[in-house]
PDB file of N, CA and C in Angstrom:
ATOM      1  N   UNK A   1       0.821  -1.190   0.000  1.00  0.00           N
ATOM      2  CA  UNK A   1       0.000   0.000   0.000  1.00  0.00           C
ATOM      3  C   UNK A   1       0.864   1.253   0.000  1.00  0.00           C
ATOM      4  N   UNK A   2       1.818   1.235   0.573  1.00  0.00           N
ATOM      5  CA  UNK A   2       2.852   2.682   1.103  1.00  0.00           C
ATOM      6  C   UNK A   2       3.648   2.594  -0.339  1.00  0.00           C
ATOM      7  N   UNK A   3       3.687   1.600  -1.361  1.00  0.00           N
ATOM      8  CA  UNK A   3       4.537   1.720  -2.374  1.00  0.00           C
ATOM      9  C   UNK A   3       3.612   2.612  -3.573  1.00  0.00           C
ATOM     10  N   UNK A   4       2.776   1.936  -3.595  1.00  0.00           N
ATOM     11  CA  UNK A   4       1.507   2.112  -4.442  1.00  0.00           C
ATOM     12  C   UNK A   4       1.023   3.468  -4.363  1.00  0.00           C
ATOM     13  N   UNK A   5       0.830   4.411  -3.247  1.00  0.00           N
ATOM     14  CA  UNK A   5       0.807   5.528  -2.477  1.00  0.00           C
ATOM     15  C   UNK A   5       2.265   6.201  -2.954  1.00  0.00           C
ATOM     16  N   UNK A   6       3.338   6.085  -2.600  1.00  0.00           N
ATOM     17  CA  UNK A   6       4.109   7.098  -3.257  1.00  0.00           C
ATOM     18  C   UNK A   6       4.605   6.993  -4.575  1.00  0.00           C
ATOM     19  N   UNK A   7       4.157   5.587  -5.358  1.00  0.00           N
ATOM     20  CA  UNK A   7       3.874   5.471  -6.855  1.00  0.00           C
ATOM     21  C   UNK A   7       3.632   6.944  -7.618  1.00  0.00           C
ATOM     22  N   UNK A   8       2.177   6.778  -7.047  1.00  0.00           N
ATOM     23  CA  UNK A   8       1.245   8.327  -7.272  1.00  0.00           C
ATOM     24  C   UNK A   8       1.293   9.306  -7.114  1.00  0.00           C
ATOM     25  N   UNK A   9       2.005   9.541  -5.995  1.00  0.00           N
ATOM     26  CA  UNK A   9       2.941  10.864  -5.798  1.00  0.00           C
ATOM     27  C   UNK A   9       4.139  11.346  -6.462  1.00  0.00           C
ATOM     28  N   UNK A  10       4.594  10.471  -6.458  1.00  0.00           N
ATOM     29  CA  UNK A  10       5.786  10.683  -8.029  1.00  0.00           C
ATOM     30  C   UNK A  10       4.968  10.895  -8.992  1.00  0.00           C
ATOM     31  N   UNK A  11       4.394  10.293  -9.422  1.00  0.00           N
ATOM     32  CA  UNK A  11       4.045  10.699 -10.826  1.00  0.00           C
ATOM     33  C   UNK A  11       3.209  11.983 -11.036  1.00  0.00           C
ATOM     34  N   UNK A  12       2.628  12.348  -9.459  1.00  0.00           N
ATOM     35  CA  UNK A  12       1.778  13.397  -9.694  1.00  0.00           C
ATOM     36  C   UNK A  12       2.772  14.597 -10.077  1.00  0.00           C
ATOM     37  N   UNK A  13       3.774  14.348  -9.136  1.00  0.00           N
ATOM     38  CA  UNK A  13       4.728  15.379  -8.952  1.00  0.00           C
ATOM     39  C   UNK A  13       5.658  15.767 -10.618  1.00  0.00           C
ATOM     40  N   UNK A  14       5.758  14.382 -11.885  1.00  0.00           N
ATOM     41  CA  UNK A  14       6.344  14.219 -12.514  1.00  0.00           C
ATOM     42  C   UNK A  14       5.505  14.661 -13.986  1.00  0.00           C
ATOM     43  N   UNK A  15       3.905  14.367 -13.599  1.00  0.00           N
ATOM     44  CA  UNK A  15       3.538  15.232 -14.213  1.00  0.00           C
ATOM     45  C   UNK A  15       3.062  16.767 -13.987  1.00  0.00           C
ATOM     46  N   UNK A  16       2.890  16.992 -13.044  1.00  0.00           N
ATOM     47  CA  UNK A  16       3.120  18.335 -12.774  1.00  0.00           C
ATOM     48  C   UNK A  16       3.817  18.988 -13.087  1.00  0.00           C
ATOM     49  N   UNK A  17       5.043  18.821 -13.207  1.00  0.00           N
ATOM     50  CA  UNK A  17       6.278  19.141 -14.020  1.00  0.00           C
ATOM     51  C   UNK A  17       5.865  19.475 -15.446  1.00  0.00           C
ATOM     52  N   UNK A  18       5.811  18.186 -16.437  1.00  0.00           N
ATOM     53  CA  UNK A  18       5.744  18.290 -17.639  1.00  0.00           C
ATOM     54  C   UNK A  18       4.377  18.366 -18.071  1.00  0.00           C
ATOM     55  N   UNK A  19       3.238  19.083 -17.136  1.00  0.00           N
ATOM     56  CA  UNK A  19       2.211  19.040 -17.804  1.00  0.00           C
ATOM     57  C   UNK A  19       1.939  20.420 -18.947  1.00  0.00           C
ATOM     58  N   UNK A  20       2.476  21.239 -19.002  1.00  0.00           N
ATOM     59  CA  UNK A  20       2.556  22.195 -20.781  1.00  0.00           C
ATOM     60  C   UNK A  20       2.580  21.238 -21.538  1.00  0.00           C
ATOM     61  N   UNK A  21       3.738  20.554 -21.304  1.00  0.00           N
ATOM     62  CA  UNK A  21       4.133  19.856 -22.708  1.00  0.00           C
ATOM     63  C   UNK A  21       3.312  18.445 -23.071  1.00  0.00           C
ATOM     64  N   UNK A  22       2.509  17.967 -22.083  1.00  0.00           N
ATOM     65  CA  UNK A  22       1.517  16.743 -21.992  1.00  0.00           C
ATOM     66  C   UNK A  22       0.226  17.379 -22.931  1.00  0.00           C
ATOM     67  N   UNK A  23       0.084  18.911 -22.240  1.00  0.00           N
ATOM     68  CA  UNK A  23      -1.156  19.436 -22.876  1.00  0.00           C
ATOM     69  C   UNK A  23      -1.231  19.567 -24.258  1.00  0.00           C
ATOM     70  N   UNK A  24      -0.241  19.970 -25.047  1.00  0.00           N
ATOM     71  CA  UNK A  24       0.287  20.103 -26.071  1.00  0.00           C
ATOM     72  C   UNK A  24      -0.842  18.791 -26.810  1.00  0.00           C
ATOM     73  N   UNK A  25      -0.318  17.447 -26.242  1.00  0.00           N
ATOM     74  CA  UNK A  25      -0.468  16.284 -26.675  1.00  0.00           C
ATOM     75  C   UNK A  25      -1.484  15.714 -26.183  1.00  0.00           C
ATOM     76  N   UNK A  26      -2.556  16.174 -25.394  1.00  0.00           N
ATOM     77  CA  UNK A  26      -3.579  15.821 -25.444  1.00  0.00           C
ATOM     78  C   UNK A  26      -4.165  15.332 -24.042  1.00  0.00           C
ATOM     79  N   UNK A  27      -2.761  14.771 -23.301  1.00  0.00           N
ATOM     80  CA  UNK A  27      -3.149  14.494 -21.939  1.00  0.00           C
ATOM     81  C   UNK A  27      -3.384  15.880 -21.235  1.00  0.00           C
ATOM     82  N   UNK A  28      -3.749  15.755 -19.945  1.00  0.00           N
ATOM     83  CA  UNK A  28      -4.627  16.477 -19.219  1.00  0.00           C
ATOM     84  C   UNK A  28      -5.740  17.001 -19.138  1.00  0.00           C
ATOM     85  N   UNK A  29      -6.751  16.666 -20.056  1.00  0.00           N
ATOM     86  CA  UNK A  29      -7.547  17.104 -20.195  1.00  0.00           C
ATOM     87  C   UNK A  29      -9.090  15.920 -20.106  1.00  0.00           C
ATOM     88  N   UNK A  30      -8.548  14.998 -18.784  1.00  0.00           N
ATOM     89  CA  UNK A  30      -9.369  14.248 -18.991  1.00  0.00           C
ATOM     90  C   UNK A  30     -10.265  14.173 -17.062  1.00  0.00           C
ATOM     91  N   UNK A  31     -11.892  14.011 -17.156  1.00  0.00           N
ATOM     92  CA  UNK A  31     -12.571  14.293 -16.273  1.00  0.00           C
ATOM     93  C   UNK A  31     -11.595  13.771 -14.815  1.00  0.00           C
ATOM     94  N   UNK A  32     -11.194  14.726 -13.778  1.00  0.00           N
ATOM     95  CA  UNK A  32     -10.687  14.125 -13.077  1.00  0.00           C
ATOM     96  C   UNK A  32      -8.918  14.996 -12.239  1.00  0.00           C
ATOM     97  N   UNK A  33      -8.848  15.753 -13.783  1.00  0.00           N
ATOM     98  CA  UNK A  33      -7.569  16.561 -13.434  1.00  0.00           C
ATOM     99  C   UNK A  33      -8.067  17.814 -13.962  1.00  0.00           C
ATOM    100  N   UNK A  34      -7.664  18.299 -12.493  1.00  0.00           N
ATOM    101  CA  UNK A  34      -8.032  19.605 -11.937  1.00  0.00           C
ATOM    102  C   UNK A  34      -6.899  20.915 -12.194  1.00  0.00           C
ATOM    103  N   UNK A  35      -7.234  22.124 -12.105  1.00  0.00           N
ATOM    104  CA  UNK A  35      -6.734  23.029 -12.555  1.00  0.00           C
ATOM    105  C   UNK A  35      -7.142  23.955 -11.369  1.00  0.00           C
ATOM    106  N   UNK A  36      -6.536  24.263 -10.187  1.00  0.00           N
ATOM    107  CA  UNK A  36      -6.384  25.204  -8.950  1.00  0.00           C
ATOM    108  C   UNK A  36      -5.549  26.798  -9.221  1.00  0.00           C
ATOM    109  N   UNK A  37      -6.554  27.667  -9.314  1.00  0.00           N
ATOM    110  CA  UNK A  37      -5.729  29.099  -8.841  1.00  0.00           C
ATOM    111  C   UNK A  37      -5.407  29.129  -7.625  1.00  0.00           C
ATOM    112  N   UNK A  38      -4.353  29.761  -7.622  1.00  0.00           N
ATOM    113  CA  UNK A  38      -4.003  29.902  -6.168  1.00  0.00           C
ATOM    114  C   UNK A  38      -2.927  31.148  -6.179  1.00  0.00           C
ATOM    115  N   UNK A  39      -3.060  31.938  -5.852  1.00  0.00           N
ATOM    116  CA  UNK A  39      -2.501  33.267  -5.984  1.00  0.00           C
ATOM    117  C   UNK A  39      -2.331  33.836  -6.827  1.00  0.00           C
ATOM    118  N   UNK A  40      -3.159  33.877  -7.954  1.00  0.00           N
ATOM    119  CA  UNK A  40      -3.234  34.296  -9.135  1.00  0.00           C
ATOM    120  C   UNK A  40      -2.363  33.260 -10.280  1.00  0.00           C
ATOM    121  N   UNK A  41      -1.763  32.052  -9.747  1.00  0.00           N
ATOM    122  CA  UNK A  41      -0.775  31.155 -10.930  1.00  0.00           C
ATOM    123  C   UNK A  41      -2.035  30.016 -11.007  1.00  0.00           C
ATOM    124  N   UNK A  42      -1.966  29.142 -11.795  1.00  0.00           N
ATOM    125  CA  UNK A  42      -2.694  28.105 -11.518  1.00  0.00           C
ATOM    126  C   UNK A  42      -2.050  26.623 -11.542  1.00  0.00           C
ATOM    127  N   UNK A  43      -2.127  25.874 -10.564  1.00  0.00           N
ATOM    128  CA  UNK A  43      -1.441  25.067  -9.971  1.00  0.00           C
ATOM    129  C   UNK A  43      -2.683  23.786 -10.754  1.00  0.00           C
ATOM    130  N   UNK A  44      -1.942  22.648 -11.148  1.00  0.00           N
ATOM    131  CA  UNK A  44      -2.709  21.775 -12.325  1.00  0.00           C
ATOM    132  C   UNK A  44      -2.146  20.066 -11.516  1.00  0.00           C
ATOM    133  N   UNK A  45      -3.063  19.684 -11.203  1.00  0.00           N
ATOM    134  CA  UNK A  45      -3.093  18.085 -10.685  1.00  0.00           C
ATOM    135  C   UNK A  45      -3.472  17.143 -11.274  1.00  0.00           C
ATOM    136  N   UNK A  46      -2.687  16.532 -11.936  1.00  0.00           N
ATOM    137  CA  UNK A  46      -3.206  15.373 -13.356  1.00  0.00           C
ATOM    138  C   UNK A  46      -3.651  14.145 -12.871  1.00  0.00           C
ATOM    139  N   UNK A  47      -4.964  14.088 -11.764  1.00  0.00           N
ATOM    140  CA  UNK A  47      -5.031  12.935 -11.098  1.00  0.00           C
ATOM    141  C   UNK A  47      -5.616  12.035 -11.782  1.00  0.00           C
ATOM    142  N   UNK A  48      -6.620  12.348 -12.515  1.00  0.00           N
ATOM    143  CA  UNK A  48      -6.867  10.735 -13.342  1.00  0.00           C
ATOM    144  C   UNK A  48      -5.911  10.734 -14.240  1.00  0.00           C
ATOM    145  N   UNK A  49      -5.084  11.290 -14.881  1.00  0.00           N
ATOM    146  CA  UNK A  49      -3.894  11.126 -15.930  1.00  0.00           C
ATOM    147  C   UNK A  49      -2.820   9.967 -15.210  1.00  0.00           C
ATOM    148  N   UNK A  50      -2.944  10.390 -13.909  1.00  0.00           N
ATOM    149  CA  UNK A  50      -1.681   9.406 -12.730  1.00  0.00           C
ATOM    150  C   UNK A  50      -2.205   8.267 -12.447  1.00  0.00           C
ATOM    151  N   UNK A  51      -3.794   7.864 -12.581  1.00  0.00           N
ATOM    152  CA  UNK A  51      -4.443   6.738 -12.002  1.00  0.00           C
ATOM    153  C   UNK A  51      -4.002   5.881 -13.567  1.00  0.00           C
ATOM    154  N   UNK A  52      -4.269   6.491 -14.538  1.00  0.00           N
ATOM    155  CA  UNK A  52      -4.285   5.772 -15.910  1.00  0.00           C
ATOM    156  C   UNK A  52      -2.870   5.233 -16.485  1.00  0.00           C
ATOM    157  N   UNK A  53      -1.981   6.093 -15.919  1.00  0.00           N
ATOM    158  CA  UNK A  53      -0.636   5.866 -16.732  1.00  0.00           C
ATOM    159  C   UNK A  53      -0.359   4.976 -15.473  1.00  0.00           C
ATOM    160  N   UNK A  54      -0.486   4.724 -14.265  1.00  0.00           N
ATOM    161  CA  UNK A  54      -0.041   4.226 -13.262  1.00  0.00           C
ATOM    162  C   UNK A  54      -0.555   2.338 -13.729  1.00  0.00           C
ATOM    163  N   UNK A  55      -1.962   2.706 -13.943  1.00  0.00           N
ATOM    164  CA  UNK A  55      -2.179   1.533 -14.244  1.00  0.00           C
ATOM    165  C   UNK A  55      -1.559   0.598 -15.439  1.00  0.00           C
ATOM    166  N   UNK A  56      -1.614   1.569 -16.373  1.00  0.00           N
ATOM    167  CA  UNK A  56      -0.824   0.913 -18.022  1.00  0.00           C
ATOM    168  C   UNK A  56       0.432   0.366 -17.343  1.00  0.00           C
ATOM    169  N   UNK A  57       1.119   0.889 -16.650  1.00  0.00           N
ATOM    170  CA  UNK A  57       2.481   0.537 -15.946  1.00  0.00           C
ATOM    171  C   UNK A  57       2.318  -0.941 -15.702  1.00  0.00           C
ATOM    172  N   UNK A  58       1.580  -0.797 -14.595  1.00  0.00           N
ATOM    173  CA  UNK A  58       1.426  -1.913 -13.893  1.00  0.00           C
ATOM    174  C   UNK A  58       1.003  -3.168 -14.654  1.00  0.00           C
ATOM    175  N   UNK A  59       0.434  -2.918 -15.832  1.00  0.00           N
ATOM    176  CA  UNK A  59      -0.173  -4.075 -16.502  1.00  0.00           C
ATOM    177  C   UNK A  59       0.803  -4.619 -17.468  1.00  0.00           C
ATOM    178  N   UNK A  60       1.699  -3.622 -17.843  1.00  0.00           N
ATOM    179  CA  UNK A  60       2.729  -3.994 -18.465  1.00  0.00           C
ATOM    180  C   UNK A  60       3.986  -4.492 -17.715  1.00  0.00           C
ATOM    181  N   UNK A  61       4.365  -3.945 -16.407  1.00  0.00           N
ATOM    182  CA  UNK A  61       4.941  -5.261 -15.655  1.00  0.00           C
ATOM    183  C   UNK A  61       4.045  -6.076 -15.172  1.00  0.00           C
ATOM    184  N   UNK A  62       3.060  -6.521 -15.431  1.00  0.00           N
ATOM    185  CA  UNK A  62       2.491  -7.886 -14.998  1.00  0.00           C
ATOM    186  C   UNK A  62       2.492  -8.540 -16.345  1.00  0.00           C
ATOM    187  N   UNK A  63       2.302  -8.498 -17.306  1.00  0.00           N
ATOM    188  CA  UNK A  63       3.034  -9.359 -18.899  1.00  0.00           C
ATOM    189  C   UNK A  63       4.126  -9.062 -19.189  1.00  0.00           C
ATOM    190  N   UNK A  64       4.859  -8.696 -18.493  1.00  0.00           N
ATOM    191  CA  UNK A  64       6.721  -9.269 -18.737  1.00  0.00           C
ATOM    192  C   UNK A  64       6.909 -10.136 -17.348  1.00  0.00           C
TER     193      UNK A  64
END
């Protein structure tokens, strides 16, 4: 559970990072990831983007 849990946190954190350049391409924009103002910047949380790519992961180390 504690692996799985900071799985998601990395990746939130990893797309958070590169989410301009995700948007570009189509990710982020799916029901679920949120877009927060917060002092006038807006701070962007790609949480179903992290549930989805987290999972593709996982399914692809479970068929190797």
């Amino acid at each position: 559970m504690l692996k799985w849990l900071l799985t998601v946190l990395i990746a939130l954190l990893v797309f958070g990072a590169l989410a301009p350049r995700l948007r570009k391409m189509g990710w982020g924009r799916l029901p679920g990831d949120f877009r927060v103002p917060v002092r006038g910047r807006l701070v962007y949380v790609p949480f179903m983007s992290t549930v989805l790519l987290s999972l593709g992961i996982y399914l692809l180390g479970k068929l190797i």
